[in-house]
PDB file of N, CA and C in Angstrom:
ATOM      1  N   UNK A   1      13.316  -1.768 -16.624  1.00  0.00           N
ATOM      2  CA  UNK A   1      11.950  -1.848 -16.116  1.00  0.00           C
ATOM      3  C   UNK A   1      11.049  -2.422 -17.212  1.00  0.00           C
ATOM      4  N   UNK A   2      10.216  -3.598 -16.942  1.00  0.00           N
ATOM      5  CA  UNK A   2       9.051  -4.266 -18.068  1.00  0.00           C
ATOM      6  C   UNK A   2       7.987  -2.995 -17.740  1.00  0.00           C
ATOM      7  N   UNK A   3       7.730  -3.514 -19.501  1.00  0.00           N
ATOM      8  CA  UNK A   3       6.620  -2.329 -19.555  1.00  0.00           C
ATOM      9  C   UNK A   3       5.189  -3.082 -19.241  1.00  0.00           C
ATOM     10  N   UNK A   4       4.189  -2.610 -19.504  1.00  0.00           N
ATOM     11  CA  UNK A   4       2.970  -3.640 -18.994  1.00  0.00           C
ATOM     12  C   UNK A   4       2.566  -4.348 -19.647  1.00  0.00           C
ATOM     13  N   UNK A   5       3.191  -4.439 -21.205  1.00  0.00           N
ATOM     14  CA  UNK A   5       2.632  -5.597 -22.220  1.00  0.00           C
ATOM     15  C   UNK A   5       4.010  -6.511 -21.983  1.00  0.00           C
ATOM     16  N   UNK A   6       4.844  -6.331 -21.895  1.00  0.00           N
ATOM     17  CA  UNK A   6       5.818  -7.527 -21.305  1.00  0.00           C
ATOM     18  C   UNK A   6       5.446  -8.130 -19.564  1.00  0.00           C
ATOM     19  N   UNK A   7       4.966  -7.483 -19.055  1.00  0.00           N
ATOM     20  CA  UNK A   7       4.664  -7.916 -17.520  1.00  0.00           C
ATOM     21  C   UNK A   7       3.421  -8.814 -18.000  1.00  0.00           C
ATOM     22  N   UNK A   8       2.517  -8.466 -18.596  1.00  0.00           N
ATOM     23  CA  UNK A   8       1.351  -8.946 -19.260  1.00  0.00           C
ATOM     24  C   UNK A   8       1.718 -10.622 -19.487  1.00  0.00           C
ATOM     25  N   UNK A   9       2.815 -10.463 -20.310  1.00  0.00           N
ATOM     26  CA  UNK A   9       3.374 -11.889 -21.585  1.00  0.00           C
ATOM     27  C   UNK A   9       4.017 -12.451 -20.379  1.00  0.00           C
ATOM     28  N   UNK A  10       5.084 -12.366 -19.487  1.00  0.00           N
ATOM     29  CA  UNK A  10       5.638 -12.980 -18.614  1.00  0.00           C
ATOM     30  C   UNK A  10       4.522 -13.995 -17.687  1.00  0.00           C
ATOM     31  N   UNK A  11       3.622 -12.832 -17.316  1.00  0.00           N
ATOM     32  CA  UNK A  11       2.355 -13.854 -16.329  1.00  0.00           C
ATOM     33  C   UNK A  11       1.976 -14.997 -17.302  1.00  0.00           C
ATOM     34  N   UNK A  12       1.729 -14.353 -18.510  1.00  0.00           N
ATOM     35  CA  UNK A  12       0.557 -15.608 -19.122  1.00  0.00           C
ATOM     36  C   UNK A  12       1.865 -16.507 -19.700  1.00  0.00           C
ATOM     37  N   UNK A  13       2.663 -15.967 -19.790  1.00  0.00           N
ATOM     38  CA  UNK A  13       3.649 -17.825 -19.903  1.00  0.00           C
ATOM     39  C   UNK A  13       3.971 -18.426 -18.711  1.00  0.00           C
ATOM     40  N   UNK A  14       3.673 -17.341 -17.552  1.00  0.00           N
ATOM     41  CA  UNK A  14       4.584 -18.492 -16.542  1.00  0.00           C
ATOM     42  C   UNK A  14       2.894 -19.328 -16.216  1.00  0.00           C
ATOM     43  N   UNK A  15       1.517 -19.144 -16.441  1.00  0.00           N
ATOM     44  CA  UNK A  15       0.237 -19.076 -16.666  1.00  0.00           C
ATOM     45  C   UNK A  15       0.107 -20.848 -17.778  1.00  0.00           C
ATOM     46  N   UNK A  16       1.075 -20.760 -18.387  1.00  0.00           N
ATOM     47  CA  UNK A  16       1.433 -21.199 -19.655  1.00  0.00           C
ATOM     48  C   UNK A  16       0.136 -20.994 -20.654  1.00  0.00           C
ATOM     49  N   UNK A  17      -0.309 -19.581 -20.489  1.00  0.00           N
ATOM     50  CA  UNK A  17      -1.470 -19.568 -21.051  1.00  0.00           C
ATOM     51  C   UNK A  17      -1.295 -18.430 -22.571  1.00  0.00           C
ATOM     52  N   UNK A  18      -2.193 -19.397 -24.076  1.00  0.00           N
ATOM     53  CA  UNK A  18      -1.410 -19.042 -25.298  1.00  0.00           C
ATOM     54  C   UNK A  18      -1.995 -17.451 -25.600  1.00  0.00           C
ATOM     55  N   UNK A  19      -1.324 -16.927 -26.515  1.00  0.00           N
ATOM     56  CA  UNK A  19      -2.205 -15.794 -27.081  1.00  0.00           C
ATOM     57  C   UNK A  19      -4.090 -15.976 -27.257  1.00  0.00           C
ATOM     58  N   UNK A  20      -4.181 -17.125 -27.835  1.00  0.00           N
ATOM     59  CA  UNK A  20      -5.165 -17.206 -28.486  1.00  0.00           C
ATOM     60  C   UNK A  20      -6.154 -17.474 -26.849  1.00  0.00           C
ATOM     61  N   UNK A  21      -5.780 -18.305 -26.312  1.00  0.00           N
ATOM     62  CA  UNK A  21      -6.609 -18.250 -24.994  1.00  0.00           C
ATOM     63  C   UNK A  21      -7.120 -16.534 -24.540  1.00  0.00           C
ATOM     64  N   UNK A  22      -5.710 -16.160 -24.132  1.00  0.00           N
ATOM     65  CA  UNK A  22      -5.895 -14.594 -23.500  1.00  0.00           C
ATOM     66  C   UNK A  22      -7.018 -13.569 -24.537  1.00  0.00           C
ATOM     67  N   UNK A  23      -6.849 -13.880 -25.871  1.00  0.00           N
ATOM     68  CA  UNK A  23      -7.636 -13.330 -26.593  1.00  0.00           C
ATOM     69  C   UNK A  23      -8.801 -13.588 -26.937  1.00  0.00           C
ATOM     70  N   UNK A  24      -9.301 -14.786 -26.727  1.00  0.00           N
ATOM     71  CA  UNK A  24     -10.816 -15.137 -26.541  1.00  0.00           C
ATOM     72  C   UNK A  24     -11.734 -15.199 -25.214  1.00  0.00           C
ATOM     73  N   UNK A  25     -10.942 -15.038 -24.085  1.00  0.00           N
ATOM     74  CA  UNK A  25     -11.212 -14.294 -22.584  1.00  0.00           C
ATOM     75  C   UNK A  25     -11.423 -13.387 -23.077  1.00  0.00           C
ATOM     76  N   UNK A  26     -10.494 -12.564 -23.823  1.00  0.00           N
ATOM     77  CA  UNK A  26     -10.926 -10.662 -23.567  1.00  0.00           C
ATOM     78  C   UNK A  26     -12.090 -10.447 -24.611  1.00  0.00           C
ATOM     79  N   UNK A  27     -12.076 -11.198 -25.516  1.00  0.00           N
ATOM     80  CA  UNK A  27     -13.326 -11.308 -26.587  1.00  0.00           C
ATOM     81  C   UNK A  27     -12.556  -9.860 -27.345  1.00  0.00           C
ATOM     82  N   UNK A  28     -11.335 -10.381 -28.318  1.00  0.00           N
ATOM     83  CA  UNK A  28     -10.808 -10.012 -29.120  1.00  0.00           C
ATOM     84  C   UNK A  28     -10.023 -10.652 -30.001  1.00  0.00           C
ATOM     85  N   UNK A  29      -9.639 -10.531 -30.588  1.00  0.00           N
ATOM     86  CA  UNK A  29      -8.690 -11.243 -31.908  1.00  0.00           C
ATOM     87  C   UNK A  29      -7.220 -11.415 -31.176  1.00  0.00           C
ATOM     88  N   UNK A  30      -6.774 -12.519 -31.992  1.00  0.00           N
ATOM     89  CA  UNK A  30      -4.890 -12.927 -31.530  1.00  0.00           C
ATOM     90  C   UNK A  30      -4.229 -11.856 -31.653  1.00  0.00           C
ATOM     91  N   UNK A  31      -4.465 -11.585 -32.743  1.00  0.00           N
ATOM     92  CA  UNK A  31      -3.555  -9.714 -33.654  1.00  0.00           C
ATOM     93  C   UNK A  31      -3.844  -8.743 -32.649  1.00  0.00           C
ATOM     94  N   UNK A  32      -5.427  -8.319 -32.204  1.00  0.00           N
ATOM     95  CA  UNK A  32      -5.199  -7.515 -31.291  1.00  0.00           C
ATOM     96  C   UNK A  32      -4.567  -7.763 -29.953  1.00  0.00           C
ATOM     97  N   UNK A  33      -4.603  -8.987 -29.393  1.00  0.00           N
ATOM     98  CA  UNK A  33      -3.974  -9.434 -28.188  1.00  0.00           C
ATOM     99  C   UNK A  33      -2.656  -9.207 -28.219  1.00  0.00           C
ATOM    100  N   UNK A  34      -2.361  -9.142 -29.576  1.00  0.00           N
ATOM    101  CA  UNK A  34      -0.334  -9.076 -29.727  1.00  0.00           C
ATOM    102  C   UNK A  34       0.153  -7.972 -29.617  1.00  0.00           C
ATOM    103  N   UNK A  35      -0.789  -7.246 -30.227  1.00  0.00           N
ATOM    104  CA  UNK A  35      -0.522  -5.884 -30.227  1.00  0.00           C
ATOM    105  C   UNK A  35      -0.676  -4.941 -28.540  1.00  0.00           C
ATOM    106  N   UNK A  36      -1.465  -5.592 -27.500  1.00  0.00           N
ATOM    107  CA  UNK A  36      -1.390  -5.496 -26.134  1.00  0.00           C
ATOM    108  C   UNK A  36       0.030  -5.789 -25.300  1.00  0.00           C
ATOM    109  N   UNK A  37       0.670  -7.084 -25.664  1.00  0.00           N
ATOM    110  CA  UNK A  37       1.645  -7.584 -25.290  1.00  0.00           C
ATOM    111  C   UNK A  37       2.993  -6.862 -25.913  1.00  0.00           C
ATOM    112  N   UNK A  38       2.606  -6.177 -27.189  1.00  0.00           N
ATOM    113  CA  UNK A  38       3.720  -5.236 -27.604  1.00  0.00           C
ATOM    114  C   UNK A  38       3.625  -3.764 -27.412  1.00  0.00           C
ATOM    115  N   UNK A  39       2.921  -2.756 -26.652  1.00  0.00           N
ATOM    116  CA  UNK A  39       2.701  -2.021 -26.018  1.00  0.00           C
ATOM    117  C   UNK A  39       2.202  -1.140 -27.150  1.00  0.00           C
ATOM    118  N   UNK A  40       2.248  -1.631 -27.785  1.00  0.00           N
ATOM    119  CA  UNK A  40       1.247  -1.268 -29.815  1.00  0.00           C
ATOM    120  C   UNK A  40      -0.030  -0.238 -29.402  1.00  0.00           C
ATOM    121  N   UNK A  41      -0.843  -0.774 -28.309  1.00  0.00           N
ATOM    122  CA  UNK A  41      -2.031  -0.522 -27.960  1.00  0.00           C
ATOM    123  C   UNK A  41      -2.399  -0.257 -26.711  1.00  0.00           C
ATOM    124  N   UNK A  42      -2.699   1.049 -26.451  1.00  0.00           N
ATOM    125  CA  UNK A  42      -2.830   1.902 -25.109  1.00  0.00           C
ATOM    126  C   UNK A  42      -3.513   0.886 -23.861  1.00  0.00           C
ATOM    127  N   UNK A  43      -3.546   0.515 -23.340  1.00  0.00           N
ATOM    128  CA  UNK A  43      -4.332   0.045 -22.628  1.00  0.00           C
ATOM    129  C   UNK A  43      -4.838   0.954 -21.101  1.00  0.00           C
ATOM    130  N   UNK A  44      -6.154   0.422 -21.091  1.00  0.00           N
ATOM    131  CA  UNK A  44      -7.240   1.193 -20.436  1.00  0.00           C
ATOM    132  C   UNK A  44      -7.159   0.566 -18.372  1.00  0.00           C
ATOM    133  N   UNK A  45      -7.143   1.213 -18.063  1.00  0.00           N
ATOM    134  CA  UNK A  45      -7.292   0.288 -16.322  1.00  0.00           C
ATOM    135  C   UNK A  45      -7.930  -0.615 -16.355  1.00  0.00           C
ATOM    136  N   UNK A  46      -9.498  -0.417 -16.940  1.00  0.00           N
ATOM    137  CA  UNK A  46     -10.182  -1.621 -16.770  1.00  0.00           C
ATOM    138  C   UNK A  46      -9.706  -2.861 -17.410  1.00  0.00           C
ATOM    139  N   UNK A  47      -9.360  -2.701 -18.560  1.00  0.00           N
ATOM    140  CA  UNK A  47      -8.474  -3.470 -19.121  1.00  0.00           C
ATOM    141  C   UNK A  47      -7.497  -4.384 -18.904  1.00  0.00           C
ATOM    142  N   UNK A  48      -6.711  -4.043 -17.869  1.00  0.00           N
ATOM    143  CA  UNK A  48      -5.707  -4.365 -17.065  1.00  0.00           C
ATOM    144  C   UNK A  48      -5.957  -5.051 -15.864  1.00  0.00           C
ATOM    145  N   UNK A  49      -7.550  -4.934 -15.746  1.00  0.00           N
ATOM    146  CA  UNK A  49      -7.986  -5.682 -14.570  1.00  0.00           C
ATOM    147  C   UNK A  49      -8.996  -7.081 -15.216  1.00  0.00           C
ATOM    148  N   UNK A  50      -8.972  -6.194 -16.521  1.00  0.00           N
ATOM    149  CA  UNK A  50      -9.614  -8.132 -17.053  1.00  0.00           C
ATOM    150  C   UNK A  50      -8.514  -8.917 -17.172  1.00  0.00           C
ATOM    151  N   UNK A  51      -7.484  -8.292 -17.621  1.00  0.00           N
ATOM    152  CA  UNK A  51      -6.514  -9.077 -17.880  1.00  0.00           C
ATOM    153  C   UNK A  51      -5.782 -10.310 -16.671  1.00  0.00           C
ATOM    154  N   UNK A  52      -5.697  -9.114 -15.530  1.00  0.00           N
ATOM    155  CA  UNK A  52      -5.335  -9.404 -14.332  1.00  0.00           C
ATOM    156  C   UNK A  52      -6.007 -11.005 -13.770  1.00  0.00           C
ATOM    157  N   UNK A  53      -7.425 -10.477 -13.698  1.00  0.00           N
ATOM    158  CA  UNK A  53      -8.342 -11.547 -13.521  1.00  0.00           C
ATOM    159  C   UNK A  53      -8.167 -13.011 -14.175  1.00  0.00           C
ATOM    160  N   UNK A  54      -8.233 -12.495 -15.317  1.00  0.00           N
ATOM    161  CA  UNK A  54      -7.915 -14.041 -16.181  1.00  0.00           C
ATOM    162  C   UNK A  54      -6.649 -14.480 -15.724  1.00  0.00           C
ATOM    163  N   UNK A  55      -5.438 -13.869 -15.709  1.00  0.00           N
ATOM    164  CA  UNK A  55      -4.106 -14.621 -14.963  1.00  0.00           C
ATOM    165  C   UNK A  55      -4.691 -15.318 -13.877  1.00  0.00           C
ATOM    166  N   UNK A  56      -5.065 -14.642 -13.113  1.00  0.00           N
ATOM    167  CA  UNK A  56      -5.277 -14.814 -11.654  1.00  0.00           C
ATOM    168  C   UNK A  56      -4.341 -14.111 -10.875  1.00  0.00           C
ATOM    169  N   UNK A  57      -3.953 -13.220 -10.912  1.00  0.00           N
ATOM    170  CA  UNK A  57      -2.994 -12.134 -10.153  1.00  0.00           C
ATOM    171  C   UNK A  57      -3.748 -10.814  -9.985  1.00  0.00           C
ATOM    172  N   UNK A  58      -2.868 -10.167  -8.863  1.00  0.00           N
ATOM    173  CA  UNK A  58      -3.433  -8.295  -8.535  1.00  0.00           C
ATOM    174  C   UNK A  58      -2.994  -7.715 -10.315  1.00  0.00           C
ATOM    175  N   UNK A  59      -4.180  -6.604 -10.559  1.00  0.00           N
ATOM    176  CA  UNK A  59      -3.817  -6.287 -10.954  1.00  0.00           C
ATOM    177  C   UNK A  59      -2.525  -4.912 -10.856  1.00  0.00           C
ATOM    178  N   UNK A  60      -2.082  -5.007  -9.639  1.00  0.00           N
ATOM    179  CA  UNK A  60      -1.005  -3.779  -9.827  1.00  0.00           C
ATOM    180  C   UNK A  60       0.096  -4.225  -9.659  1.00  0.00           C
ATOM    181  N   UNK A  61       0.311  -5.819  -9.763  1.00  0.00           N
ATOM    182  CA  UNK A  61       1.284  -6.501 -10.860  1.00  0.00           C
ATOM    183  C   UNK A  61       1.403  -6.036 -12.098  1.00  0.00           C
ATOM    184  N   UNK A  62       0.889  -5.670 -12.810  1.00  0.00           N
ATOM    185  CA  UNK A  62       0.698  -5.273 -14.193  1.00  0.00           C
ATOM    186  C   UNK A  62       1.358  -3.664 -14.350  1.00  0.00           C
ATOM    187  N   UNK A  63       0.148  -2.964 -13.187  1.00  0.00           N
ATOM    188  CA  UNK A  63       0.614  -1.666 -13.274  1.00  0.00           C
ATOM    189  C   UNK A  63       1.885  -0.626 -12.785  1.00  0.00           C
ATOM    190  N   UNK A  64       2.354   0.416 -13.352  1.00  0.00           N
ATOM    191  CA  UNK A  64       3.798   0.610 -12.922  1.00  0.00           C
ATOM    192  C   UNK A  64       3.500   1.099 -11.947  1.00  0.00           C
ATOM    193  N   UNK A  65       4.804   1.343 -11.105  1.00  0.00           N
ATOM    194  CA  UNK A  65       5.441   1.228  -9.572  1.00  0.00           C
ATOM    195  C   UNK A  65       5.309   3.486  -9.562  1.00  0.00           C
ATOM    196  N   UNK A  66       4.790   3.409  -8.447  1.00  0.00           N
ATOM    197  CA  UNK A  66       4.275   4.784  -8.472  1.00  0.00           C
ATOM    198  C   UNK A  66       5.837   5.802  -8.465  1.00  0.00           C
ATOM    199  N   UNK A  67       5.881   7.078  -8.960  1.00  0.00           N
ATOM    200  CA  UNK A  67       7.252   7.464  -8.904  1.00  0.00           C
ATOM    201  C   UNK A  67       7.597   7.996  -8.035  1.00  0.00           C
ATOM    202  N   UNK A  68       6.890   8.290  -6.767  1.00  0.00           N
ATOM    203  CA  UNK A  68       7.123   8.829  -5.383  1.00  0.00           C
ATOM    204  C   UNK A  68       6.995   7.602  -4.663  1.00  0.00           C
ATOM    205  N   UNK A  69       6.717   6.957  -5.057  1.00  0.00           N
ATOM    206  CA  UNK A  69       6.833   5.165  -3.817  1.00  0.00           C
ATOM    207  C   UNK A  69       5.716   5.532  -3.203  1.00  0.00           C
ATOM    208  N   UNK A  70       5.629   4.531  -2.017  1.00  0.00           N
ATOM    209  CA  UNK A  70       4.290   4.248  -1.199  1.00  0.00           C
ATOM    210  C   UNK A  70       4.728   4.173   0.485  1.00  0.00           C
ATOM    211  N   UNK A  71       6.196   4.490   0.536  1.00  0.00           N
ATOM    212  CA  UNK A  71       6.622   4.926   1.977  1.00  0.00           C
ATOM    213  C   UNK A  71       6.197   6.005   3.271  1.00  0.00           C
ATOM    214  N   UNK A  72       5.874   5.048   4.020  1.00  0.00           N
ATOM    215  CA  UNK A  72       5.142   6.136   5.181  1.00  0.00           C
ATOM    216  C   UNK A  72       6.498   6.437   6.138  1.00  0.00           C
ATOM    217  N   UNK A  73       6.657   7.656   6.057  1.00  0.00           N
ATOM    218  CA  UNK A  73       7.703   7.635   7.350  1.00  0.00           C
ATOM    219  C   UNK A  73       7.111   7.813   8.797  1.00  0.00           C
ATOM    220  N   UNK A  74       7.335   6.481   9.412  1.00  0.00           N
ATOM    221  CA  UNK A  74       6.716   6.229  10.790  1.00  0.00           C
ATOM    222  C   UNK A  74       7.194   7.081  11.937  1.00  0.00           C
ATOM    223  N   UNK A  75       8.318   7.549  11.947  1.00  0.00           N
ATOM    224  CA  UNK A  75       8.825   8.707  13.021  1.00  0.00           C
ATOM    225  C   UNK A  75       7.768   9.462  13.170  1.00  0.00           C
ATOM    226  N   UNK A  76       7.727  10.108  11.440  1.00  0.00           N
ATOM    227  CA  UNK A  76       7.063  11.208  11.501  1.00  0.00           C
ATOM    228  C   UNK A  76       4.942  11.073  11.729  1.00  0.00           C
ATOM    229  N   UNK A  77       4.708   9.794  11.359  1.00  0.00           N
ATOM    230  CA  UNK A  77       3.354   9.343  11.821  1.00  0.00           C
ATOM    231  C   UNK A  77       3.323   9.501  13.185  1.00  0.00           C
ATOM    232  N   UNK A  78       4.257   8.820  13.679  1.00  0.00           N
ATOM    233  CA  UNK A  78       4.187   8.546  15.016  1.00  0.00           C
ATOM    234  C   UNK A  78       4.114  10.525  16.280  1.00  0.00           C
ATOM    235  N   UNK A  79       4.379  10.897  15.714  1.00  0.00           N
ATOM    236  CA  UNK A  79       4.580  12.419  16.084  1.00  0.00           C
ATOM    237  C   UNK A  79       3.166  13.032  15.702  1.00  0.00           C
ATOM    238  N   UNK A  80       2.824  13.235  14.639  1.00  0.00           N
ATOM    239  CA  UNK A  80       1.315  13.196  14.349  1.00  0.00           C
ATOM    240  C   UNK A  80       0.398  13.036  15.282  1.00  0.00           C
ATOM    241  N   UNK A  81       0.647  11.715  15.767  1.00  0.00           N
ATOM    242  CA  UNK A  81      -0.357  10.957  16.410  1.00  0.00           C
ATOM    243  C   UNK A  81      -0.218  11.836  17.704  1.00  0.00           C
ATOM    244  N   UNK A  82       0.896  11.991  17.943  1.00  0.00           N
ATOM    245  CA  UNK A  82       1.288  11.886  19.418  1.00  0.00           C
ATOM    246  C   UNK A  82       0.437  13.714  19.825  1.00  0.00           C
ATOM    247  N   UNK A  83       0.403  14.060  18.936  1.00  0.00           N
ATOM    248  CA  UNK A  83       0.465  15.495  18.594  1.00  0.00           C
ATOM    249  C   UNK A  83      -1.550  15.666  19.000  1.00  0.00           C
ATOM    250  N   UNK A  84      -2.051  14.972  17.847  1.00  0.00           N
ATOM    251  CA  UNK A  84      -3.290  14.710  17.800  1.00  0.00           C
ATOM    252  C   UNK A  84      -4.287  13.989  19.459  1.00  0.00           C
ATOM    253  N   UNK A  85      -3.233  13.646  19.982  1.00  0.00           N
ATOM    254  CA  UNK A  85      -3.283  13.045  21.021  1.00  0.00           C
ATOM    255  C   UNK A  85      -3.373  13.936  22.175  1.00  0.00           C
ATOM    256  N   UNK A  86      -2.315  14.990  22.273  1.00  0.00           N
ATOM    257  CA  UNK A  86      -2.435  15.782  23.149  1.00  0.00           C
ATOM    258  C   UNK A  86      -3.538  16.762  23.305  1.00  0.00           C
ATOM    259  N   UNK A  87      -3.738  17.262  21.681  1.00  0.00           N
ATOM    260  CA  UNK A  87      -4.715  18.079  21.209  1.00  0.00           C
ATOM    261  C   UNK A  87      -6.179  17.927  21.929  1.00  0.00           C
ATOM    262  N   UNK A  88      -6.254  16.167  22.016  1.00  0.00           N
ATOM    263  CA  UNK A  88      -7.506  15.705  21.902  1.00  0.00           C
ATOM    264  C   UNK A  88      -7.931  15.697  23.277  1.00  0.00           C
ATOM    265  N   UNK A  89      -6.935  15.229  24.137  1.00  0.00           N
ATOM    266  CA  UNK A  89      -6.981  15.396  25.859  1.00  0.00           C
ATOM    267  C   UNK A  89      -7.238  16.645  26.385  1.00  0.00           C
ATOM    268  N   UNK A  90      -6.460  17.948  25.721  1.00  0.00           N
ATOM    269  CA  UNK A  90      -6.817  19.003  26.489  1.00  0.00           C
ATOM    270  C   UNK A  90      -7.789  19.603  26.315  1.00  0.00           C
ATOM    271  N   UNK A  91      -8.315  18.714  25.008  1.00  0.00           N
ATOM    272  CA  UNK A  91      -9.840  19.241  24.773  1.00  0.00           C
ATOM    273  C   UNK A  91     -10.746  19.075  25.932  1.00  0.00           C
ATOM    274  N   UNK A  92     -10.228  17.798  26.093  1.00  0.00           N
ATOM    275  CA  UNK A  92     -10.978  16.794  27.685  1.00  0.00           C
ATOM    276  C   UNK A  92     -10.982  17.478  29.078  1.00  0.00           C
ATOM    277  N   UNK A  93      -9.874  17.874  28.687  1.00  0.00           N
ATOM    278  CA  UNK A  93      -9.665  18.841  30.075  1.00  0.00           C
ATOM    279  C   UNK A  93      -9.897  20.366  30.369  1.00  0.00           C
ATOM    280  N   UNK A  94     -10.004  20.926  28.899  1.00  0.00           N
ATOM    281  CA  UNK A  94     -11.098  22.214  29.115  1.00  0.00           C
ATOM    282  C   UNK A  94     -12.710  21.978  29.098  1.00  0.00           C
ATOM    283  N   UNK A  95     -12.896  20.743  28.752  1.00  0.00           N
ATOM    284  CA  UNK A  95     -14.235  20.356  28.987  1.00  0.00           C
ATOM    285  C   UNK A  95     -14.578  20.077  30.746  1.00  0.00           C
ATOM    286  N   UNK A  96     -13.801  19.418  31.185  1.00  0.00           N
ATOM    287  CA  UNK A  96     -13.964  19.124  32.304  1.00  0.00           C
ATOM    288  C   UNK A  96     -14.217  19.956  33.070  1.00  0.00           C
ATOM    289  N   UNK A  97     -12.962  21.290  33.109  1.00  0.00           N
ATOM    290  CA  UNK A  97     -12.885  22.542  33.667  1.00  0.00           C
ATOM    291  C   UNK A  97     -14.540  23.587  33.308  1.00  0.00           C
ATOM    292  N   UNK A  98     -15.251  22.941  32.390  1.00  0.00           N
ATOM    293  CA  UNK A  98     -16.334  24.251  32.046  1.00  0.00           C
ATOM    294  C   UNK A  98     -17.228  23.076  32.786  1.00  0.00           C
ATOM    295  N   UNK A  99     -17.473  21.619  33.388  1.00  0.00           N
ATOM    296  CA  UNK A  99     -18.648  21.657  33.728  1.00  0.00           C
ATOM    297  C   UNK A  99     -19.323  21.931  34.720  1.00  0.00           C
ATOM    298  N   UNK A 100     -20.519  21.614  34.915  1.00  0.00           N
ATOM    299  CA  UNK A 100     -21.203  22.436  36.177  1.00  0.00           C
ATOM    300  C   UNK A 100     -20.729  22.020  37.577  1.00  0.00           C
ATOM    301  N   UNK A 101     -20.563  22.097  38.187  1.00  0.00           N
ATOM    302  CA  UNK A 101     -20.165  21.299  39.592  1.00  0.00           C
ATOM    303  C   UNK A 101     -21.029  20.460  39.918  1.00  0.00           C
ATOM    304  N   UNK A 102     -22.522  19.954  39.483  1.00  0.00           N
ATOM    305  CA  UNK A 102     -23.323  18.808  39.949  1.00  0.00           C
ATOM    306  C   UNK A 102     -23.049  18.316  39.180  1.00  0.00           C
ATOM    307  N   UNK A 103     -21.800  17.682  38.046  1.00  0.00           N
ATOM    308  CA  UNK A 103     -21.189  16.651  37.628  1.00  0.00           C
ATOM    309  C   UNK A 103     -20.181  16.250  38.244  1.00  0.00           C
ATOM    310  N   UNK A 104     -19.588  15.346  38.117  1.00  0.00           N
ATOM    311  CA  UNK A 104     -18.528  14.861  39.484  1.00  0.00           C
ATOM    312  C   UNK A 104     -17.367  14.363  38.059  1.00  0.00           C
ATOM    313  N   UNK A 105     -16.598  14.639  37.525  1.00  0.00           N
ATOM    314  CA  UNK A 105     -15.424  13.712  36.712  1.00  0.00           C
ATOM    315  C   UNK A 105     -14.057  13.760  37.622  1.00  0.00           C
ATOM    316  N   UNK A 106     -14.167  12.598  37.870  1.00  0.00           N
ATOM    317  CA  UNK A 106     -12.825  12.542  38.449  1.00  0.00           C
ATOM    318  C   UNK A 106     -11.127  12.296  37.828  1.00  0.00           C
ATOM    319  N   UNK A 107     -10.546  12.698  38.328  1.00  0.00           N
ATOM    320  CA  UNK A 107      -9.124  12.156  37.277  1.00  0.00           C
ATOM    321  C   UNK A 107      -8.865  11.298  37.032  1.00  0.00           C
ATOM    322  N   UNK A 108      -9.054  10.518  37.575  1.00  0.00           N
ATOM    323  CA  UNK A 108      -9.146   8.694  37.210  1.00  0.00           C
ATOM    324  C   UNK A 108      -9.430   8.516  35.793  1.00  0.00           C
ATOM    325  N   UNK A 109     -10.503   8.893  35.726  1.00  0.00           N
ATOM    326  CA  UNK A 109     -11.276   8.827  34.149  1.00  0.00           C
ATOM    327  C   UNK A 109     -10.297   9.747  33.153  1.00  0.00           C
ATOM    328  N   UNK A 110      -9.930  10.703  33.694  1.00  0.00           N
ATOM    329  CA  UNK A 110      -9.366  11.201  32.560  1.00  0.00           C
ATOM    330  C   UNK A 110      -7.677  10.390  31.951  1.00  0.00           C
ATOM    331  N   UNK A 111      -7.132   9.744  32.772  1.00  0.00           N
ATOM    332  CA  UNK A 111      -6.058   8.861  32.811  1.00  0.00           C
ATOM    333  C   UNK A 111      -5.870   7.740  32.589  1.00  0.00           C
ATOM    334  N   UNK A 112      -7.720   6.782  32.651  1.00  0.00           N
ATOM    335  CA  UNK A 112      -7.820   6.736  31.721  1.00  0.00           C
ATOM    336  C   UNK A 112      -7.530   6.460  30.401  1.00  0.00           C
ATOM    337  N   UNK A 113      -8.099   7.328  29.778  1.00  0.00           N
ATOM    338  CA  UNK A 113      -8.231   7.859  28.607  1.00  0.00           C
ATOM    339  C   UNK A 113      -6.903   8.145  27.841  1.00  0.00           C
ATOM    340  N   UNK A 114      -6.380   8.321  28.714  1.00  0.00           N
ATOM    341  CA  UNK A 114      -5.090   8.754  28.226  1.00  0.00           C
ATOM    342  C   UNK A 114      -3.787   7.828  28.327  1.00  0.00           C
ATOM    343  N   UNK A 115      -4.496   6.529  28.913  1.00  0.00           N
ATOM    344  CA  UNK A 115      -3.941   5.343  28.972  1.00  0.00           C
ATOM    345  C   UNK A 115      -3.978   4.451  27.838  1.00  0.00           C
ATOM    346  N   UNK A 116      -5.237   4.642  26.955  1.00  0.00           N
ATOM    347  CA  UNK A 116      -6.124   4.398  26.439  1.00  0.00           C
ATOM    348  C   UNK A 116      -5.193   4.020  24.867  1.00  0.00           C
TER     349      UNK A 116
END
């Protein structure tokens, strides 16, 4: 796995762009720029997004890959929903059931909704 001062150096060569460039963008010295690219020197988020910028890439190119991932399991969304769904109708339909009788809702409407 590249760390973020090698992910850093990879962009700006394939960039073909030199130390000394990247380091007068960030409005710092070559030495300190090297020391970025050799993981010498902590770097800050914002940091990582000037950097980003000047490539011209996201910066979460740069940043590491989260250690639980970013996977939604859709079965289980999808059940959620379905869940939230029912919840939300029978709300509809104990509403319906409490109103006064000089309202008229017919089932149509509620099907609807549930078509919806």
């Amino acid at each position: 796995m590249n760390s973020i001062g090698e992910k850093i150096r990879i962009q700006r060569l394939i960039k073909n762009y030199s130390q000394q460039y990247m380091a007068f963008m960030l409005d710092i010295s070559q030495a300190a720029y090297s020391n970025l690219e050799r993981d010498e020197t902590e770097l800050t988020v914002r940091r990582i997004y000037e950097i980003a910028e000047i490539l011209e890439i996201s910066p979460f190119i740069l940043l590491p890959k989260p250690r639980f991932g970013t996977y939604i399991n859709y079965h289980h969304f999808m059940i959620t929903i379905r869940k939230i769904r029912q919840l939300w109708m029978s709300g509809i339909r104990n509403k319906k059931a409490n109103l006064p009788e000089h309202i008229n809702v017919h089932n149509s409407d509620i099907e609807k909704l549930q078509n919806e």
